[in-house]
PDB file of N, CA and C in Angstrom:
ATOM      1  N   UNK A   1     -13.866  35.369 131.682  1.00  0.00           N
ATOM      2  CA  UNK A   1     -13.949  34.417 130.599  1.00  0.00           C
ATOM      3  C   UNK A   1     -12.933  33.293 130.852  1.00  0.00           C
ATOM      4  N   UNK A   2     -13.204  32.257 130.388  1.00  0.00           N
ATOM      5  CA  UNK A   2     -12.408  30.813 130.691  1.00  0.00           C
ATOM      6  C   UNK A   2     -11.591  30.795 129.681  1.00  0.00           C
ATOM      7  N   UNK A   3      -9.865  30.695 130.199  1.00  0.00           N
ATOM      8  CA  UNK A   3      -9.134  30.201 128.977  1.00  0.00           C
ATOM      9  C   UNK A   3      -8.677  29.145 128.389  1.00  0.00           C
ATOM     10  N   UNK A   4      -9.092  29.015 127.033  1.00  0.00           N
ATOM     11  CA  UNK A   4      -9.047  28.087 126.357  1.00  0.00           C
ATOM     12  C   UNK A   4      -8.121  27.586 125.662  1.00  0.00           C
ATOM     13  N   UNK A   5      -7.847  26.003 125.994  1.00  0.00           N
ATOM     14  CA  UNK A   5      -6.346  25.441 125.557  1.00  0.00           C
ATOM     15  C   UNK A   5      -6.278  24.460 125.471  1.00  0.00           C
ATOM     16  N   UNK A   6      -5.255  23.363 125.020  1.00  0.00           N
ATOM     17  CA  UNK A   6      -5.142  22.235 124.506  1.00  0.00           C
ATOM     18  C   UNK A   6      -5.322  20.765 125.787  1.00  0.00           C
ATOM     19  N   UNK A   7      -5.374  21.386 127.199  1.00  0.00           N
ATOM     20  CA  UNK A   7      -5.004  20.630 127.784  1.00  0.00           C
ATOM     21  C   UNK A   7      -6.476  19.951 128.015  1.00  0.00           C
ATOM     22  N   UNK A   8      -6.432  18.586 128.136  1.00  0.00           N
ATOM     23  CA  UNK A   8      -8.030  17.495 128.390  1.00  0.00           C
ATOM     24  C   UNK A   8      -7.847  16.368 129.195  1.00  0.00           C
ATOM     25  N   UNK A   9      -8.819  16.058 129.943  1.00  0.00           N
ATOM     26  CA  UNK A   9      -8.435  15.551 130.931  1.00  0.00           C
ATOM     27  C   UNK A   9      -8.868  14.117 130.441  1.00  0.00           C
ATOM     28  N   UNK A  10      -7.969  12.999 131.398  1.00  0.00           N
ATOM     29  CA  UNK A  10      -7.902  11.476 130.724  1.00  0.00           C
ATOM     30  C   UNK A  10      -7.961  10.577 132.285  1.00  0.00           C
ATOM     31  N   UNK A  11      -8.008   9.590 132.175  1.00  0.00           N
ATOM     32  CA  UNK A  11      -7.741   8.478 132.656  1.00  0.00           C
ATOM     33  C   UNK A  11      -7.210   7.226 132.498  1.00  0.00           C
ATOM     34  N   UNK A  12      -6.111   7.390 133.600  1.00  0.00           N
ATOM     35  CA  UNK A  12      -5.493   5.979 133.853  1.00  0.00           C
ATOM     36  C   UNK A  12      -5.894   5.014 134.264  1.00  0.00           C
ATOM     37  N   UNK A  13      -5.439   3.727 133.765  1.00  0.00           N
ATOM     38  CA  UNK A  13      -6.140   2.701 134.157  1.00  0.00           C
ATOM     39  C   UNK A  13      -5.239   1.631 134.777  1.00  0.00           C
ATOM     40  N   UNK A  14      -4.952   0.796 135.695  1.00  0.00           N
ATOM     41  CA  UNK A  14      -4.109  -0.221 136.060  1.00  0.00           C
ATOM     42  C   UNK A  14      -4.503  -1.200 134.723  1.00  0.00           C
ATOM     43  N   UNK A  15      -3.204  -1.713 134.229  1.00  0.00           N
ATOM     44  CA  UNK A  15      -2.725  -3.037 133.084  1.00  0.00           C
ATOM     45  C   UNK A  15      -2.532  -3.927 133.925  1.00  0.00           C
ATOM     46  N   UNK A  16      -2.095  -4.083 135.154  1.00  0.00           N
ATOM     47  CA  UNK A  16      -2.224  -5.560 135.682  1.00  0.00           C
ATOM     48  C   UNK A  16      -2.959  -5.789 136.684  1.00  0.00           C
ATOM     49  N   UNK A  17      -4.027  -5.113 136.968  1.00  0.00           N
ATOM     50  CA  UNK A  17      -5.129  -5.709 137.867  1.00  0.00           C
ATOM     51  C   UNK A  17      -6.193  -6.311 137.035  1.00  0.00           C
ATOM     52  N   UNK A  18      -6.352  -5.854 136.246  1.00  0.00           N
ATOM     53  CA  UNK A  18      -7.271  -7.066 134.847  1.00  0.00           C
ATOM     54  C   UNK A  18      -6.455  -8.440 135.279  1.00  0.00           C
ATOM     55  N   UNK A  19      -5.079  -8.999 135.322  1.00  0.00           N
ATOM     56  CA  UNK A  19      -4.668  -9.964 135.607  1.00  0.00           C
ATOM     57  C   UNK A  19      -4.889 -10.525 136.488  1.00  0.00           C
ATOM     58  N   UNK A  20      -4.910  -9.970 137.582  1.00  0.00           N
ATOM     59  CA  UNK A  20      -4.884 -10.665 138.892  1.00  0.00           C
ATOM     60  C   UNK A  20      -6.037 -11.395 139.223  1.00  0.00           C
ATOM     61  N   UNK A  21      -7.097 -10.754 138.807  1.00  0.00           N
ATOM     62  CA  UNK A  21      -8.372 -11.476 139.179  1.00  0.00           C
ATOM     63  C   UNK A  21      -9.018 -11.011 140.817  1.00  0.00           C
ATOM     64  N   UNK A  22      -8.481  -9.831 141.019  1.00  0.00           N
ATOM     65  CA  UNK A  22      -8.925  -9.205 142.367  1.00  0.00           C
ATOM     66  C   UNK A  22     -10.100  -8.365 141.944  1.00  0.00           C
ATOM     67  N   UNK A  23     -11.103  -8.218 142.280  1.00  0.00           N
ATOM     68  CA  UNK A  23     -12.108  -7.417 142.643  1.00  0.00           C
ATOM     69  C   UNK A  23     -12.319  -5.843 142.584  1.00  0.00           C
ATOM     70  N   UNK A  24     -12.300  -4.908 141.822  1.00  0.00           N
ATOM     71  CA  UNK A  24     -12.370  -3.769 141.256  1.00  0.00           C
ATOM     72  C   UNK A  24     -11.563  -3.260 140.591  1.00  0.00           C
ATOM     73  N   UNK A  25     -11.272  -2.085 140.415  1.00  0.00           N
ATOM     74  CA  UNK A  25     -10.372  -1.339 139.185  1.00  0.00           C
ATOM     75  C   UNK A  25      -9.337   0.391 139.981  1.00  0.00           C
ATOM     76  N   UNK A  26      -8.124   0.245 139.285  1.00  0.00           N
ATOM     77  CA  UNK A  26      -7.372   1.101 140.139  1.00  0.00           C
ATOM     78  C   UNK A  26      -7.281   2.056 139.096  1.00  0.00           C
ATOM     79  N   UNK A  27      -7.978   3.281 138.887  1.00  0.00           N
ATOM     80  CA  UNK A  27      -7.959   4.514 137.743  1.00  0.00           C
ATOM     81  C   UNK A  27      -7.754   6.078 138.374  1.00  0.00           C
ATOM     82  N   UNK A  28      -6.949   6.298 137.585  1.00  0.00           N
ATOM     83  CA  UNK A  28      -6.505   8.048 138.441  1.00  0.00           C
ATOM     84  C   UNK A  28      -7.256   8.748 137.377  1.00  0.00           C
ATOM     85  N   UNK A  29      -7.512  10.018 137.173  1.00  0.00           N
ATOM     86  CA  UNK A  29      -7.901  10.800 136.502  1.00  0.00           C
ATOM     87  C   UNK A  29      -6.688  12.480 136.653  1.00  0.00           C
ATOM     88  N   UNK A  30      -6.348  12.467 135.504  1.00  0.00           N
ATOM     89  CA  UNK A  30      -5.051  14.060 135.457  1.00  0.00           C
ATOM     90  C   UNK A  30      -5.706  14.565 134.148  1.00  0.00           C
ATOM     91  N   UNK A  31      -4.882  15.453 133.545  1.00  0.00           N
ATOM     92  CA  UNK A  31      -4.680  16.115 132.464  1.00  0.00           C
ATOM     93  C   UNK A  31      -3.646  16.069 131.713  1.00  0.00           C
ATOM     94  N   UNK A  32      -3.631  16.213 130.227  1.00  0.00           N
ATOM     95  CA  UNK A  32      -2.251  16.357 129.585  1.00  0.00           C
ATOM     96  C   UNK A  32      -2.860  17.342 128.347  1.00  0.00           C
ATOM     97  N   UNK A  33      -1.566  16.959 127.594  1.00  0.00           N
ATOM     98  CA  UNK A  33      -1.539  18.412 126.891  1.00  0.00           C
ATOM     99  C   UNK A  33      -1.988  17.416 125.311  1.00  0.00           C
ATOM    100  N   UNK A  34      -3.111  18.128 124.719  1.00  0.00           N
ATOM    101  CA  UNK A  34      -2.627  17.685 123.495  1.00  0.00           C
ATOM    102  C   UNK A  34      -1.585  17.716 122.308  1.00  0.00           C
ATOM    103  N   UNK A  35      -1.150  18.631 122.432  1.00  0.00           N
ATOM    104  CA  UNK A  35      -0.054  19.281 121.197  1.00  0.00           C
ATOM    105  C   UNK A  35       1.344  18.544 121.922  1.00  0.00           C
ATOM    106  N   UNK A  36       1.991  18.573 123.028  1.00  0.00           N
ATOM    107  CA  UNK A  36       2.742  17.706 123.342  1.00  0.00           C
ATOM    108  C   UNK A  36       2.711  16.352 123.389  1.00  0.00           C
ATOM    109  N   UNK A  37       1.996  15.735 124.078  1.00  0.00           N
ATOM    110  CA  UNK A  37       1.719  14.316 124.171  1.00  0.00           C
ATOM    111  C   UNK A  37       0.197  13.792 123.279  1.00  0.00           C
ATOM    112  N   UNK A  38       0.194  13.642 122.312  1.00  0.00           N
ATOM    113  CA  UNK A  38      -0.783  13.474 121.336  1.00  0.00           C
ATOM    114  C   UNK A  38      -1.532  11.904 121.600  1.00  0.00           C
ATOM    115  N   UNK A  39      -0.234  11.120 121.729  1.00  0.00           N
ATOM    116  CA  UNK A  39      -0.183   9.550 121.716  1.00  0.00           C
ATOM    117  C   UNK A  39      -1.000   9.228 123.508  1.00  0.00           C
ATOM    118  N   UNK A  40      -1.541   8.207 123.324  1.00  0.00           N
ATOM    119  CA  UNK A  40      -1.908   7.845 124.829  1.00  0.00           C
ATOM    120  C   UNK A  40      -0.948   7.533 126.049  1.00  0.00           C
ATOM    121  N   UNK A  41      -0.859   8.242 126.969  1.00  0.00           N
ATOM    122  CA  UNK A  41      -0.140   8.176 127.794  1.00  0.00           C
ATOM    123  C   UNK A  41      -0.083   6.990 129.025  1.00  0.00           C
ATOM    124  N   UNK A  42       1.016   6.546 129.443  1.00  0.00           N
ATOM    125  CA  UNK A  42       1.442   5.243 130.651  1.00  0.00           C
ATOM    126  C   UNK A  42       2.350   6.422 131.464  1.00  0.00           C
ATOM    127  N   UNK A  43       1.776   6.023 132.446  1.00  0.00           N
ATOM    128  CA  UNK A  43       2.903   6.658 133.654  1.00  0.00           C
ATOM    129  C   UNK A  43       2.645   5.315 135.033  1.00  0.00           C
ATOM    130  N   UNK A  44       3.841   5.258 135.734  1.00  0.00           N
ATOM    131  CA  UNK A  44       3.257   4.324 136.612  1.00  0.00           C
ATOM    132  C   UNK A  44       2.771   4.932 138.282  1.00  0.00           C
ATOM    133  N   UNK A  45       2.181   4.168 138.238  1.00  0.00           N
ATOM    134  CA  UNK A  45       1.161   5.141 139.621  1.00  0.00           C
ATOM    135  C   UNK A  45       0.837   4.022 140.754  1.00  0.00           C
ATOM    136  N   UNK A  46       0.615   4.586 141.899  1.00  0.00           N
ATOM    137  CA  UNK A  46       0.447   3.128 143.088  1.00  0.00           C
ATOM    138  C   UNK A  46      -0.868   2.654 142.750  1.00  0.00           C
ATOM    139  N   UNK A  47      -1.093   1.859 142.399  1.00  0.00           N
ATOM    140  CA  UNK A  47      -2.310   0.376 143.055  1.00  0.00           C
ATOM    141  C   UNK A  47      -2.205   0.106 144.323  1.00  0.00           C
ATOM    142  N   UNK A  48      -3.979   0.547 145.135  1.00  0.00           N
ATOM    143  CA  UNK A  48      -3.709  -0.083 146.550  1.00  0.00           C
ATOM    144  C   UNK A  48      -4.171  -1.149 147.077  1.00  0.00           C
ATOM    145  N   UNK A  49      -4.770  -2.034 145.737  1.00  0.00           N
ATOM    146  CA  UNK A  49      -5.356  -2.998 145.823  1.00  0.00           C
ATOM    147  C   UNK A  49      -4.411  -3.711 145.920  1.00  0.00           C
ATOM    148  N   UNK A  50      -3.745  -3.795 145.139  1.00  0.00           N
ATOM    149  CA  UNK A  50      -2.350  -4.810 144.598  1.00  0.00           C
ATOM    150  C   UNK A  50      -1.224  -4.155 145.644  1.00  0.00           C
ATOM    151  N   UNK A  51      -1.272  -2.980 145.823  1.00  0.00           N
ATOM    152  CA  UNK A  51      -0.215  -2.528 146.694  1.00  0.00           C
ATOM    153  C   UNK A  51       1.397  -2.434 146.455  1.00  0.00           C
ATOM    154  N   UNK A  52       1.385  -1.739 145.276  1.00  0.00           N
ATOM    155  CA  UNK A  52       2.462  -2.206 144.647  1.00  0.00           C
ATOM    156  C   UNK A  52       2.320  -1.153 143.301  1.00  0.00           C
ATOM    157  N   UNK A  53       3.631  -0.365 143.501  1.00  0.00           N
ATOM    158  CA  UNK A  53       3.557   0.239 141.757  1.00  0.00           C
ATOM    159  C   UNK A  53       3.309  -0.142 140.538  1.00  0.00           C
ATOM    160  N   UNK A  54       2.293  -0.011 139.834  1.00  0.00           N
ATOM    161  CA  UNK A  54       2.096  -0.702 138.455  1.00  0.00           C
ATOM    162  C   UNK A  54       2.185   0.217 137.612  1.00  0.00           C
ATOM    163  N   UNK A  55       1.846   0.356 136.259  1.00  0.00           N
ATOM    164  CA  UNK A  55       1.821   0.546 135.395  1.00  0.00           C
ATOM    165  C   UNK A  55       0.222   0.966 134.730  1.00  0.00           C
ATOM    166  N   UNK A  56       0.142   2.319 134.379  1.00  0.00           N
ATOM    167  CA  UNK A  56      -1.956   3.265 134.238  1.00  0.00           C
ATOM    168  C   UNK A  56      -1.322   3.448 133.162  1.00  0.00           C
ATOM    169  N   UNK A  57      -2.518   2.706 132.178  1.00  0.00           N
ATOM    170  CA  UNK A  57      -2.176   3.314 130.297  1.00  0.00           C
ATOM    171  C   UNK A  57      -3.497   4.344 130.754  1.00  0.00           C
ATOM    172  N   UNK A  58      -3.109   5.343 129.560  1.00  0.00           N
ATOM    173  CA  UNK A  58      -4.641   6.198 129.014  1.00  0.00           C
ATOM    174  C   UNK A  58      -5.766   5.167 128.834  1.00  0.00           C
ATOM    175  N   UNK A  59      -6.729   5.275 128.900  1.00  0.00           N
ATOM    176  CA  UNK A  59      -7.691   4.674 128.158  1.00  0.00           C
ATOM    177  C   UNK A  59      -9.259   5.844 127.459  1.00  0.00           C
ATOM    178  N   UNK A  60     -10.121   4.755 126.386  1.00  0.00           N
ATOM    179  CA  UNK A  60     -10.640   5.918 125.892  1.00  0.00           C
ATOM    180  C   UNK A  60     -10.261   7.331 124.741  1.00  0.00           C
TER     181      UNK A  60
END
């Protein structure tokens, strides 16, 4: 049987490649917890478009 728990999986999205005006989209996909982190989560993650650490809000 599968155990069942708070954790759901989300996606990040790059906040400054919408700016740039370059040509596709930089999105990770993880998990978090609901009961801990309730609020939408930012962590910063590499862009290899931009090439350069940015900044993945939750989205959705």
């Amino acid at each position: 049987m599968a155990k069942k728990g708070n954790r759901i999986q989300v996606i990040l999205e790059c906040t400054e490649h919408k700016n740039s005006g370059k040509p596709g989209t930089s999105r990770y996909i993880t998990t978090k917890s609901k009961k801990n982190t309730p609020d939408r989560m930012e962590l910063k993650k590499f862009n290899p478009i931009l090439k350069k650490m940015t900044v993945h809000k939750e989205i959705k």
